[in-house]
Structure formats: structure tokens, C-alpha cells
N, C-alpha and C. Protein backbone atom coordinates (compact mmCIF):
# COMPACT_ATOMS: atom_id res chain seq x y z
N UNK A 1 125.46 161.21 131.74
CA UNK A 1 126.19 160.52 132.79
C UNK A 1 126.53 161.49 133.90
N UNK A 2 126.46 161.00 134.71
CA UNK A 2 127.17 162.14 136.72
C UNK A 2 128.15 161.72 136.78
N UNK A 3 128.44 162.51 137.18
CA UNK A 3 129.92 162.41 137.96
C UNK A 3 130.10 161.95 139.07
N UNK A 4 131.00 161.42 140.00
CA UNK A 4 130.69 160.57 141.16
C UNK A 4 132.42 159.93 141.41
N UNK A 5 132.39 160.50 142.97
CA UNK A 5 133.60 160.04 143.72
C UNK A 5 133.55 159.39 144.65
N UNK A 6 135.01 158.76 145.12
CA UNK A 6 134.63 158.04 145.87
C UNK A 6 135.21 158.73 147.54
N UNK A 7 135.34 157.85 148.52
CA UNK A 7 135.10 158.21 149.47
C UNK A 7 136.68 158.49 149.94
N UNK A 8 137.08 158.86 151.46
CA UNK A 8 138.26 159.04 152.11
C UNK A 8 139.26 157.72 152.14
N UNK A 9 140.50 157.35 152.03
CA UNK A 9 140.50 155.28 153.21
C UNK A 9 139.96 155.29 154.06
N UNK A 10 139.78 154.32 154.58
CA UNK A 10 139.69 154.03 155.93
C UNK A 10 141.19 153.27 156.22
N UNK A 11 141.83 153.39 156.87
CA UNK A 11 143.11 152.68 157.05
C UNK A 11 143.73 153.23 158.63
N UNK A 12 144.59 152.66 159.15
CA UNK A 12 145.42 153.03 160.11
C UNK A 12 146.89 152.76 159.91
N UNK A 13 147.76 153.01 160.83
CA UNK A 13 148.95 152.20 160.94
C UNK A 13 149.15 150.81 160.77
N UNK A 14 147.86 150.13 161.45
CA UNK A 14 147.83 148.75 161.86
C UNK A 14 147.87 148.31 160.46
N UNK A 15 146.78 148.92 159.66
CA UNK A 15 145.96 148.11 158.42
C UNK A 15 146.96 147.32 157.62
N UNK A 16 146.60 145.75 158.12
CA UNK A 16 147.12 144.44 157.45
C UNK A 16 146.56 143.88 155.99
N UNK A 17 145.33 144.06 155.69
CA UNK A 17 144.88 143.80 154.44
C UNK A 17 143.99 145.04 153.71
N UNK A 18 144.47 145.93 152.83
CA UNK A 18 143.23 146.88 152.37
C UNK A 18 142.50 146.13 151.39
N UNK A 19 141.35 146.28 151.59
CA UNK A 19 140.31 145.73 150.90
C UNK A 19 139.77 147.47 149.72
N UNK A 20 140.25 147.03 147.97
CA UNK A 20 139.82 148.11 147.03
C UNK A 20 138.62 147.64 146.55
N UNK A 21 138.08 148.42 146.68
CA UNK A 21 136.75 148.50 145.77
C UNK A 21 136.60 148.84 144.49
N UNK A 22 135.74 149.12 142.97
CA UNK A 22 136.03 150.22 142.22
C UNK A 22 135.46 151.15 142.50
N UNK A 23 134.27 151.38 142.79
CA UNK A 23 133.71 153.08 143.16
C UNK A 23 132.47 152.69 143.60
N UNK A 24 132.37 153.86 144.72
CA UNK A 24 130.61 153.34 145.45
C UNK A 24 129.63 153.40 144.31
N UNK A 25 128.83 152.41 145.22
CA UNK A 25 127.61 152.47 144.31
C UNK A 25 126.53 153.94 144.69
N UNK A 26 125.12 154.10 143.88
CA UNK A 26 124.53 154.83 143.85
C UNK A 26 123.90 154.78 145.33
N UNK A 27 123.34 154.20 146.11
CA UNK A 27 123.13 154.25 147.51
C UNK A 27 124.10 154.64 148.39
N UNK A 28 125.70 153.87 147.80
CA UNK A 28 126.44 154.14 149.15
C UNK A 28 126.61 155.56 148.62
N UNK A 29 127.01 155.88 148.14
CA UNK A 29 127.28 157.67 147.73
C UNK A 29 126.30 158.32 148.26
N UNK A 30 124.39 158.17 148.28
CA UNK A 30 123.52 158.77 148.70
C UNK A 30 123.54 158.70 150.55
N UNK A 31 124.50 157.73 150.70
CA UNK A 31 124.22 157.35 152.46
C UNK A 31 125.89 158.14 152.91
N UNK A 32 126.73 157.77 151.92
CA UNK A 32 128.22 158.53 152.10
C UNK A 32 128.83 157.54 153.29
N UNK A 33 128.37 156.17 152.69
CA UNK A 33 128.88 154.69 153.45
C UNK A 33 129.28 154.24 152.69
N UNK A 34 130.32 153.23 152.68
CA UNK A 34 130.78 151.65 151.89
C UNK A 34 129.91 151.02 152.12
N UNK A 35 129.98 150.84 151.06
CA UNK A 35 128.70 149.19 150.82
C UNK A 35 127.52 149.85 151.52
N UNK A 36 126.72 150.69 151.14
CA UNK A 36 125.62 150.86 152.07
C UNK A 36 124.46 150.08 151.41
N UNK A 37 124.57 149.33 150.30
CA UNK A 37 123.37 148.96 149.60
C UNK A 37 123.23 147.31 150.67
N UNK A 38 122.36 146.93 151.08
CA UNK A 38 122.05 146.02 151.85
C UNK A 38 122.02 144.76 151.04
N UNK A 39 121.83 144.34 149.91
CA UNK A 39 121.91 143.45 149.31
C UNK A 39 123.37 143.31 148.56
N UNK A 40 124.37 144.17 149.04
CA UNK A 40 125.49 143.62 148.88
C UNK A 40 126.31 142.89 150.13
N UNK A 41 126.48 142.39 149.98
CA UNK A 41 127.13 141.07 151.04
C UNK A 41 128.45 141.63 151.63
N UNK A 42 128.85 142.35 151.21
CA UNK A 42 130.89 143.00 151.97
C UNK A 42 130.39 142.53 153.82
N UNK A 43 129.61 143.12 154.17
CA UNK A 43 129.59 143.30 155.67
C UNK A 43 128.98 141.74 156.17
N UNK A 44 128.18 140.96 155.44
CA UNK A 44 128.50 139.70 155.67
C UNK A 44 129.63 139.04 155.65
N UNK A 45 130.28 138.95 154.34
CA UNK A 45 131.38 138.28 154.25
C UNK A 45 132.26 138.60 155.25
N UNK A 46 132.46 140.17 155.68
CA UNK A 46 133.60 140.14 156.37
C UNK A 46 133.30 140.08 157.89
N UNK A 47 131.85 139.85 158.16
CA UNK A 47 131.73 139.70 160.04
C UNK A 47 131.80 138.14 159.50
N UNK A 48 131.75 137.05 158.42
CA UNK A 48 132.40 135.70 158.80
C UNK A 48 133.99 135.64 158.56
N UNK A 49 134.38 136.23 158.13
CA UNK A 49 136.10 136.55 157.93
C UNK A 49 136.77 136.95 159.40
N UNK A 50 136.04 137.83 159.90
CA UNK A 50 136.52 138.33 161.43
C UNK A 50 135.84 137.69 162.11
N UNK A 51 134.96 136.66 162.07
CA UNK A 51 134.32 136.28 163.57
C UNK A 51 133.14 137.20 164.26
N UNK A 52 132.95 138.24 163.40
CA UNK A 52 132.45 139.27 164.51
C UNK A 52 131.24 139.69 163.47
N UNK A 53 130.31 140.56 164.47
CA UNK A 53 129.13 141.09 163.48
C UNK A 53 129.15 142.28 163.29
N UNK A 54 129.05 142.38 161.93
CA UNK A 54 129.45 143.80 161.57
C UNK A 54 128.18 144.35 161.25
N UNK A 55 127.26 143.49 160.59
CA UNK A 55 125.48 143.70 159.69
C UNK A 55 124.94 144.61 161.00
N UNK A 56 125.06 144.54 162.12
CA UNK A 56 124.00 144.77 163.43
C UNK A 56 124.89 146.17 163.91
N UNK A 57 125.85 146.50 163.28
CA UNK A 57 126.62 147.33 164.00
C UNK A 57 125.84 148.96 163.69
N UNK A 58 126.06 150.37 163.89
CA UNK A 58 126.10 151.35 162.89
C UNK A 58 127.46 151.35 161.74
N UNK A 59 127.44 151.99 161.04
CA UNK A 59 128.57 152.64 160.37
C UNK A 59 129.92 152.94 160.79
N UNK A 60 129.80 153.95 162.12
CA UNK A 60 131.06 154.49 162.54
C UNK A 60 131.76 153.06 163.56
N UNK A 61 130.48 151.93 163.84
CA UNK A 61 131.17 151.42 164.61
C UNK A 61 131.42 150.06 163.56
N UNK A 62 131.30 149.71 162.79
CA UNK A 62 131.90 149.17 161.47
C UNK A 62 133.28 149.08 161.32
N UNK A 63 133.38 150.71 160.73
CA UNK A 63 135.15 151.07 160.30
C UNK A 63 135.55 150.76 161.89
N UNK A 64 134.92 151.16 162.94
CA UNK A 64 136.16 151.08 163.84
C UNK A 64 136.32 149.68 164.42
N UNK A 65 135.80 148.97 164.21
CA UNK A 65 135.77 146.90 164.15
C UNK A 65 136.65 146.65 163.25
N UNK A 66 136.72 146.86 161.91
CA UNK A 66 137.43 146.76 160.69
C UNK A 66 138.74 147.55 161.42
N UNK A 67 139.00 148.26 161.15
CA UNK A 67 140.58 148.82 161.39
C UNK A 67 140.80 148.35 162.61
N UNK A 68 140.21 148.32 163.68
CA UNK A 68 141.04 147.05 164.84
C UNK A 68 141.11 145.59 164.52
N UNK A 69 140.72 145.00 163.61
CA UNK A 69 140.59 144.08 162.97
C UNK A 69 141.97 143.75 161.75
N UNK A 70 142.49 145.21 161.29
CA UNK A 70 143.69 144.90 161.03
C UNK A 70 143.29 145.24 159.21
N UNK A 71 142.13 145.38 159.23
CA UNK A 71 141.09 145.70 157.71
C UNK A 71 140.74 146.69 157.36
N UNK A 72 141.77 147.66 156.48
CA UNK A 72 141.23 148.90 155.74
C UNK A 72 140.77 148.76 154.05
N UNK A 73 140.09 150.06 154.17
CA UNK A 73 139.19 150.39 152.67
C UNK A 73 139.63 151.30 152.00
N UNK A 74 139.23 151.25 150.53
CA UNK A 74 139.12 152.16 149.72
C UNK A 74 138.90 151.46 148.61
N UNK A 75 139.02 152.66 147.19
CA UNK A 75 138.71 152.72 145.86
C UNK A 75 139.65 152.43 145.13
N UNK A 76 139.98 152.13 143.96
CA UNK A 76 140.57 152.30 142.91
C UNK A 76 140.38 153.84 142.14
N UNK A 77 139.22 154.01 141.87
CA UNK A 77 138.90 154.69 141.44
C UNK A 77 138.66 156.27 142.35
N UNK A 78 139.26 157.28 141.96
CA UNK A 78 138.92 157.81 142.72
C UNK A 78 137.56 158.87 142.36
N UNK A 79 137.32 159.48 140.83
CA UNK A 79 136.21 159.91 140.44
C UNK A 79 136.19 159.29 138.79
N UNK A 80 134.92 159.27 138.71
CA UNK A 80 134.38 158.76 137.53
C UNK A 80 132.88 159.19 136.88
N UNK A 81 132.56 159.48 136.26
CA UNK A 81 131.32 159.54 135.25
C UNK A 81 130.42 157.94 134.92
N UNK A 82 129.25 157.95 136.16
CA UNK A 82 128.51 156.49 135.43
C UNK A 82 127.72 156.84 135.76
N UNK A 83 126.32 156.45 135.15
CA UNK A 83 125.14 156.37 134.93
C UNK A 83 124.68 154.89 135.83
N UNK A 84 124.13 155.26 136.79
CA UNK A 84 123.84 153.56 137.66
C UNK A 84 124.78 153.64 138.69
N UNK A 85 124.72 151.71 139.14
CA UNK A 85 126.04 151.90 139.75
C UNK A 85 127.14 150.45 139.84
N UNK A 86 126.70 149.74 138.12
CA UNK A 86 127.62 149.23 137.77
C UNK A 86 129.03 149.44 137.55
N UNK A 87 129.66 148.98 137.41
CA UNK A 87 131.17 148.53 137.24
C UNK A 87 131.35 149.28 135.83
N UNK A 88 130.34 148.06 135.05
CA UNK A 88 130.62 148.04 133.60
C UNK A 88 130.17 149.66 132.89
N UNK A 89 129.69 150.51 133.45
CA UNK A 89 129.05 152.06 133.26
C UNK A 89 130.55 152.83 133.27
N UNK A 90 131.47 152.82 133.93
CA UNK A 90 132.34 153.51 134.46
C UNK A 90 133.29 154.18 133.41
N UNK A 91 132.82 155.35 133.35
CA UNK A 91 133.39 155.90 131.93
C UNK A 91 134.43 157.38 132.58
N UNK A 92 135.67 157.68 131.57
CA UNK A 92 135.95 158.84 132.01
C UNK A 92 136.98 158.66 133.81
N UNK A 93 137.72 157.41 133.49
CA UNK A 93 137.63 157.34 135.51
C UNK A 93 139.13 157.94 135.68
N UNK A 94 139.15 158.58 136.74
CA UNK A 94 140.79 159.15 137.31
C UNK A 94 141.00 158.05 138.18
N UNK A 95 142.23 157.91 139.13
CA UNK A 95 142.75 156.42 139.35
C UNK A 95 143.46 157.14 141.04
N UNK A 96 142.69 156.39 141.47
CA UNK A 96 143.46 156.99 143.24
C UNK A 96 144.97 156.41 143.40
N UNK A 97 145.61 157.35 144.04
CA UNK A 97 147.17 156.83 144.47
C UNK A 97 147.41 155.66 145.10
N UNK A 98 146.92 154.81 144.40
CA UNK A 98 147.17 153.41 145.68
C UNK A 98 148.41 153.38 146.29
N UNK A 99 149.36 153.17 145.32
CA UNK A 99 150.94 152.98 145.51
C UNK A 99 151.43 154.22 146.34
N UNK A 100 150.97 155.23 146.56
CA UNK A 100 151.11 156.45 147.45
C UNK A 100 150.64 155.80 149.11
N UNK A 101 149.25 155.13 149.06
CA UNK A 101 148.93 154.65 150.17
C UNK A 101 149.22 153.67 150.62
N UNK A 102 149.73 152.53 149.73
CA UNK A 102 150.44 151.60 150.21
C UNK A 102 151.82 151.94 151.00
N UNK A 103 152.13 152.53 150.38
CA UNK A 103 153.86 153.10 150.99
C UNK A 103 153.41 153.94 152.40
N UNK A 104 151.90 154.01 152.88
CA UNK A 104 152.20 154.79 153.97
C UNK A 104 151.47 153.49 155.49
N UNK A 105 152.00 152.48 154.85
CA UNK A 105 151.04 151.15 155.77
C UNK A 105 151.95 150.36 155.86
N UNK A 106 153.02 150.73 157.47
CA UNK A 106 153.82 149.56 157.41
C UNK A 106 153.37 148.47 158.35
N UNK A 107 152.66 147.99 158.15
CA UNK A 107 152.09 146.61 158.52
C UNK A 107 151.65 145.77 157.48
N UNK A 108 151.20 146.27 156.34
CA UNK A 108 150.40 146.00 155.18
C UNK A 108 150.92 144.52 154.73
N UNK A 109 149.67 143.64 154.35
CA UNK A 109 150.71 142.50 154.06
C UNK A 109 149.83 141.85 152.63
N UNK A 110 148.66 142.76 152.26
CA UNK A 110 148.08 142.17 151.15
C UNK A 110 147.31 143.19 150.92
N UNK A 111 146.94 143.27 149.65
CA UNK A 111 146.16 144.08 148.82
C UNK A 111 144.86 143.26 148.36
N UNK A 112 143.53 143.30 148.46
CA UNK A 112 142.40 142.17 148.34
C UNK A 112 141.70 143.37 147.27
N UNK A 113 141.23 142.71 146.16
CA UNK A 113 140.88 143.54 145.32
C UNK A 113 139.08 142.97 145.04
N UNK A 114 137.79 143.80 145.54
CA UNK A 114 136.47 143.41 145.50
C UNK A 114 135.92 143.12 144.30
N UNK A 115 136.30 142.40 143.40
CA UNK A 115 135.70 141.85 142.10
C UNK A 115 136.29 142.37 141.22
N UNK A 116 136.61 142.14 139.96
CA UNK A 116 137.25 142.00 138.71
C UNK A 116 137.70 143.39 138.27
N UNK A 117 137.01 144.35 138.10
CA UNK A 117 137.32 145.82 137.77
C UNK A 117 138.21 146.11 138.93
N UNK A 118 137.65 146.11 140.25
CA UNK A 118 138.81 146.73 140.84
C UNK A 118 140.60 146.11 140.60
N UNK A 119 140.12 144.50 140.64
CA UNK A 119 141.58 144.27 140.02
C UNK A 119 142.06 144.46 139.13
N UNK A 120 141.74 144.93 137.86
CA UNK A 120 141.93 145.06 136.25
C UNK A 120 142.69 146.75 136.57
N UNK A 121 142.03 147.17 137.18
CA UNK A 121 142.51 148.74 137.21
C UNK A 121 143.52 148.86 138.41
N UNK A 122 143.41 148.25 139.27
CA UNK A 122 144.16 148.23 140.79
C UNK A 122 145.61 147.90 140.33
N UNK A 123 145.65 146.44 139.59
CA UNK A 123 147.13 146.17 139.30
C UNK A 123 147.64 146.83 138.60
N UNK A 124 147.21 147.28 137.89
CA UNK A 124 147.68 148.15 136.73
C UNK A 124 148.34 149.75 137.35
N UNK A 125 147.82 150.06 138.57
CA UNK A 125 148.80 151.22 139.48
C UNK A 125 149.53 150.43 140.11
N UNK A 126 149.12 148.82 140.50
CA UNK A 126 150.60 148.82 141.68
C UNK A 126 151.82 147.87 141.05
N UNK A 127 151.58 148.22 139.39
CA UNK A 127 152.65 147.16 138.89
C UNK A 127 153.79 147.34 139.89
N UNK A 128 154.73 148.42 139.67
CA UNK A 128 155.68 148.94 140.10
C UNK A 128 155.88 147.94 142.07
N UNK A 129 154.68 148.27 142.86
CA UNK A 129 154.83 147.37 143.95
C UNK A 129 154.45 145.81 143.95
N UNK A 130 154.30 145.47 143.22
CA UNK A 130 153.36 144.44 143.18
C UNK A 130 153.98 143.42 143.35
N UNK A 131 155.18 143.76 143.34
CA UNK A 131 156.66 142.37 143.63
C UNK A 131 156.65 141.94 145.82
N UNK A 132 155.87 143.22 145.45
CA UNK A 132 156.63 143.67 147.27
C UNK A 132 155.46 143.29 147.80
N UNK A 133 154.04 143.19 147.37
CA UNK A 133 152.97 143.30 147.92
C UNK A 133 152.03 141.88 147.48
N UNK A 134 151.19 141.35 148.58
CA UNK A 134 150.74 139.99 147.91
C UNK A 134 149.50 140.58 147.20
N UNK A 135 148.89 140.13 145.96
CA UNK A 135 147.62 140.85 146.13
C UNK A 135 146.63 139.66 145.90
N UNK A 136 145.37 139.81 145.90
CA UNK A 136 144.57 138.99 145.49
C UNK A 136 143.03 139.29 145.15
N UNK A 137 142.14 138.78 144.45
CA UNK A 137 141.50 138.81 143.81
C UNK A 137 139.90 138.00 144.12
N UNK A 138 139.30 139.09 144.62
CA UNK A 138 138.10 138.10 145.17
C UNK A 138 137.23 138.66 144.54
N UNK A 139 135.48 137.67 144.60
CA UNK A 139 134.93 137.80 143.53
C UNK A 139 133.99 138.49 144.75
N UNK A 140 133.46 139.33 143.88
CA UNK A 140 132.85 140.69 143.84
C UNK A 140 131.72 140.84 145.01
N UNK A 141 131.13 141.24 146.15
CA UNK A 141 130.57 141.14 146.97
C UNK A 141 128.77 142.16 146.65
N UNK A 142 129.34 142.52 145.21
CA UNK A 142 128.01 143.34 144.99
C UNK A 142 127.03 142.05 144.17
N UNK A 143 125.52 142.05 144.50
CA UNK A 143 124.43 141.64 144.02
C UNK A 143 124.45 141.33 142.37
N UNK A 144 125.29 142.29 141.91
CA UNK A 144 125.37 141.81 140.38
C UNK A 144 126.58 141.02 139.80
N UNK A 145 127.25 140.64 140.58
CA UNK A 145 127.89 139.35 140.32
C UNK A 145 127.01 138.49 140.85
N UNK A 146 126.55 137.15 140.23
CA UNK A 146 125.50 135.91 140.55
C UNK A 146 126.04 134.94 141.53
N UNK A 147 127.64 135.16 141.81
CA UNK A 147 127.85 133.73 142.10
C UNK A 147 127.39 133.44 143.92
N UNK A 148 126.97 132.27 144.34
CA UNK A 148 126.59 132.14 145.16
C UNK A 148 127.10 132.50 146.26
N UNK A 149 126.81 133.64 147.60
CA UNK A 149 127.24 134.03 148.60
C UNK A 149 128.39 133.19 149.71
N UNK A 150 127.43 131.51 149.22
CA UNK A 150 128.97 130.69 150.25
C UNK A 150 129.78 130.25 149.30
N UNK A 151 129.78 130.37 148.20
CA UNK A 151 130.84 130.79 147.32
C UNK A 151 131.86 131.79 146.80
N UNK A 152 131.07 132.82 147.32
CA UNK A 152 132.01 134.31 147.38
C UNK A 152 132.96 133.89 148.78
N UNK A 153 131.95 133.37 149.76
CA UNK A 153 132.58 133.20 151.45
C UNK A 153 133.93 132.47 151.04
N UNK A 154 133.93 131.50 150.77
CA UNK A 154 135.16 130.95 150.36
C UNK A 154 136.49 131.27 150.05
N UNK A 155 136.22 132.48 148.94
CA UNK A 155 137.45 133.17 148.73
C UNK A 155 137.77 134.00 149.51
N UNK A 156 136.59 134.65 150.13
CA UNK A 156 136.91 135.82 151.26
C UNK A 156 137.36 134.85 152.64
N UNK A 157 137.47 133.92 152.37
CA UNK A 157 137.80 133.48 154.22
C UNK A 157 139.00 133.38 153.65
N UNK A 158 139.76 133.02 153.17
CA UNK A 158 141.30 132.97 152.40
C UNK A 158 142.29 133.95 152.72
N UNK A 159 141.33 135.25 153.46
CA UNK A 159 142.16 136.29 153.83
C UNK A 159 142.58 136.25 155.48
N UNK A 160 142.04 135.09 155.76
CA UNK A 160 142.02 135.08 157.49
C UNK A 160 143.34 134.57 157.60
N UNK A 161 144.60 133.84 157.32
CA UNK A 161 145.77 133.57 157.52
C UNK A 161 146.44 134.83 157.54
N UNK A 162 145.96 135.62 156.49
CA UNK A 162 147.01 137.49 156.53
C UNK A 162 146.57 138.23 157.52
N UNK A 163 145.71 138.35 158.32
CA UNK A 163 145.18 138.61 159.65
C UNK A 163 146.18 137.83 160.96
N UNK A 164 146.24 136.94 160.76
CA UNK A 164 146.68 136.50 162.30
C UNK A 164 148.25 136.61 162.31
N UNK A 165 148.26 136.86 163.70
CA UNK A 165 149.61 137.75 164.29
C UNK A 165 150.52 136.96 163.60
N UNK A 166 151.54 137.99 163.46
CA UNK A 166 152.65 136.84 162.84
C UNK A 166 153.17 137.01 161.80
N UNK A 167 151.83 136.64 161.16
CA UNK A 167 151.85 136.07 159.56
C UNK A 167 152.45 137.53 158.96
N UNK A 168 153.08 137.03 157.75
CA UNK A 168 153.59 138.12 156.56
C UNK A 168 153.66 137.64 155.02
């Protein structure tokens, strides 16, 4: 098994919803992007979540759409030992400070967790906030969850009310 970490946040002051992942996959680590594997859907789902196109963009101009958008990233995980770049491989994992980074986002108004592992492990650091913080649970934007893409869309548009001004 390798060893394998994950990346910096992406976050600002602004950042209204962080979107956790559990740990890049084997492409995005080789590209040193989120979601760089093209047959994962994140950058679909979320240019129909924002209105905007994110698929056509580069990289740097991605995160900077997303964080004016009010939408930061990261891991759960912060290093781990897997072979591949399933979920279910993830052996040996250390656990990033969420609750450290939450406390540094005062705008923050939800925690969106990218498919089942990241939430299984995610809540489990922010018991302690989790009174204070909404979180929620969307199904997984990587290729190896089956369920149908305007079916993933669904849950991911759910996040567009915690986006608009105002809202808390």
C-alpha cells in the first residue's frame, strides 16, 4: 500500500458551505487537483449548483469561481495508506482538523460531506460542533458510486438555499 495525502483547503473568509471530501483520488494526486479525474462529476454538479461553468474553466480559475461563490474544499482525511483510489482501500488514515477549520470561517453555514466515508469519518471530528453547524450528506460525486448523475444533481442542488445572501 502508498501512502498518500491530501491537499491544502481551499477556503476564504467568505466560505459559506465547505464541501469534505475523503482523500484524492489517484489522478487528482498525480495532477495535484480536486477531482481531477474527469469522470467524476464534482465540477458538473457544482457549475449546476452555481449557475456557472466550471468543466471549461482551468484549475486556478475553478477554486477562484468556487470561493467567490461562497464554496470551499477539503479532506477529511488528511494522510492515509491505499492502494487505488477507492474509499473502501483507506487503511492506516490520520484525520484533518476540521473543527480547527471550521472555527476559522465566520460565515460558514454548512458542512456538505462528498459521499458516505467522508461523512462517517467527518462527523465523528465535528461531534463536539455539530450542534452549531448544519451538516449534510450528499451522495458521492466519484464514478464508483452508480447512482444516476441527475440523481446525485438533486441532492447537490439542496445546497443552493445556504448560498444565497441572507440565509443562515
Amino acid at each position: 500500500m502508498s501512502s498518500k495525502a491530501c491537499f491544502p483547503p481551499v477556503v476564504n473568509a467568505d466560505t459559506k458551505i465547505l464541501i469534505l471530501g475523503s482523500l484524492p483520488g489517484d489522478k487528482s494526486l498525480a495532477q495535484g487537483q480536486y477531482y481531477a479525474n474527469k469522470q467524476n462529476a464534482f465540477w458538473y454538479l457544482l457549475s449546476q449548483l452555481l449557475g456557472t461553468d466550471l468543466v471549461g474553466l482551468d484549475y486556478a480559475d475553478r477554486l477562484a469561481t468556487l470561493l467567490a461563490h461562497g464554496v470551499g474544499l477539503w479532506d477529511v482525511v488528511a494522510d492515509a495508506t491505499r492502494d487505488g483510489s477507492l474509499d473502501s482501500r483507506i487503511r492506516d488514515h490520520r484525520s484533518n482538523d476540521l473543527s480547527g477549520l471550521v472555527g476559522t470561517l465566520p460565515q460558514l453555514r454548512a458542512v456538505a460531506f462528498n459521499g458516505k466515508t467522508a461523512a462517517r469519518l467527518g462527523l465523528k471530528q465535528l461531534a463536539a460542533a455539530h450542534d452549531a453547524i448544519r451538516t449534510v450528506e450528499l451522495p458521492s460525486s466519484s464514478p464508483a458510486y452508480t447512482l444516476a448523475v441527475d440523481k446525485k444533481l438533486e441532492s447537490w442542488l439542496g445546497l443552493r438555499p445556504l448560498l444565497a445572501a441572507g440565509e443562515k
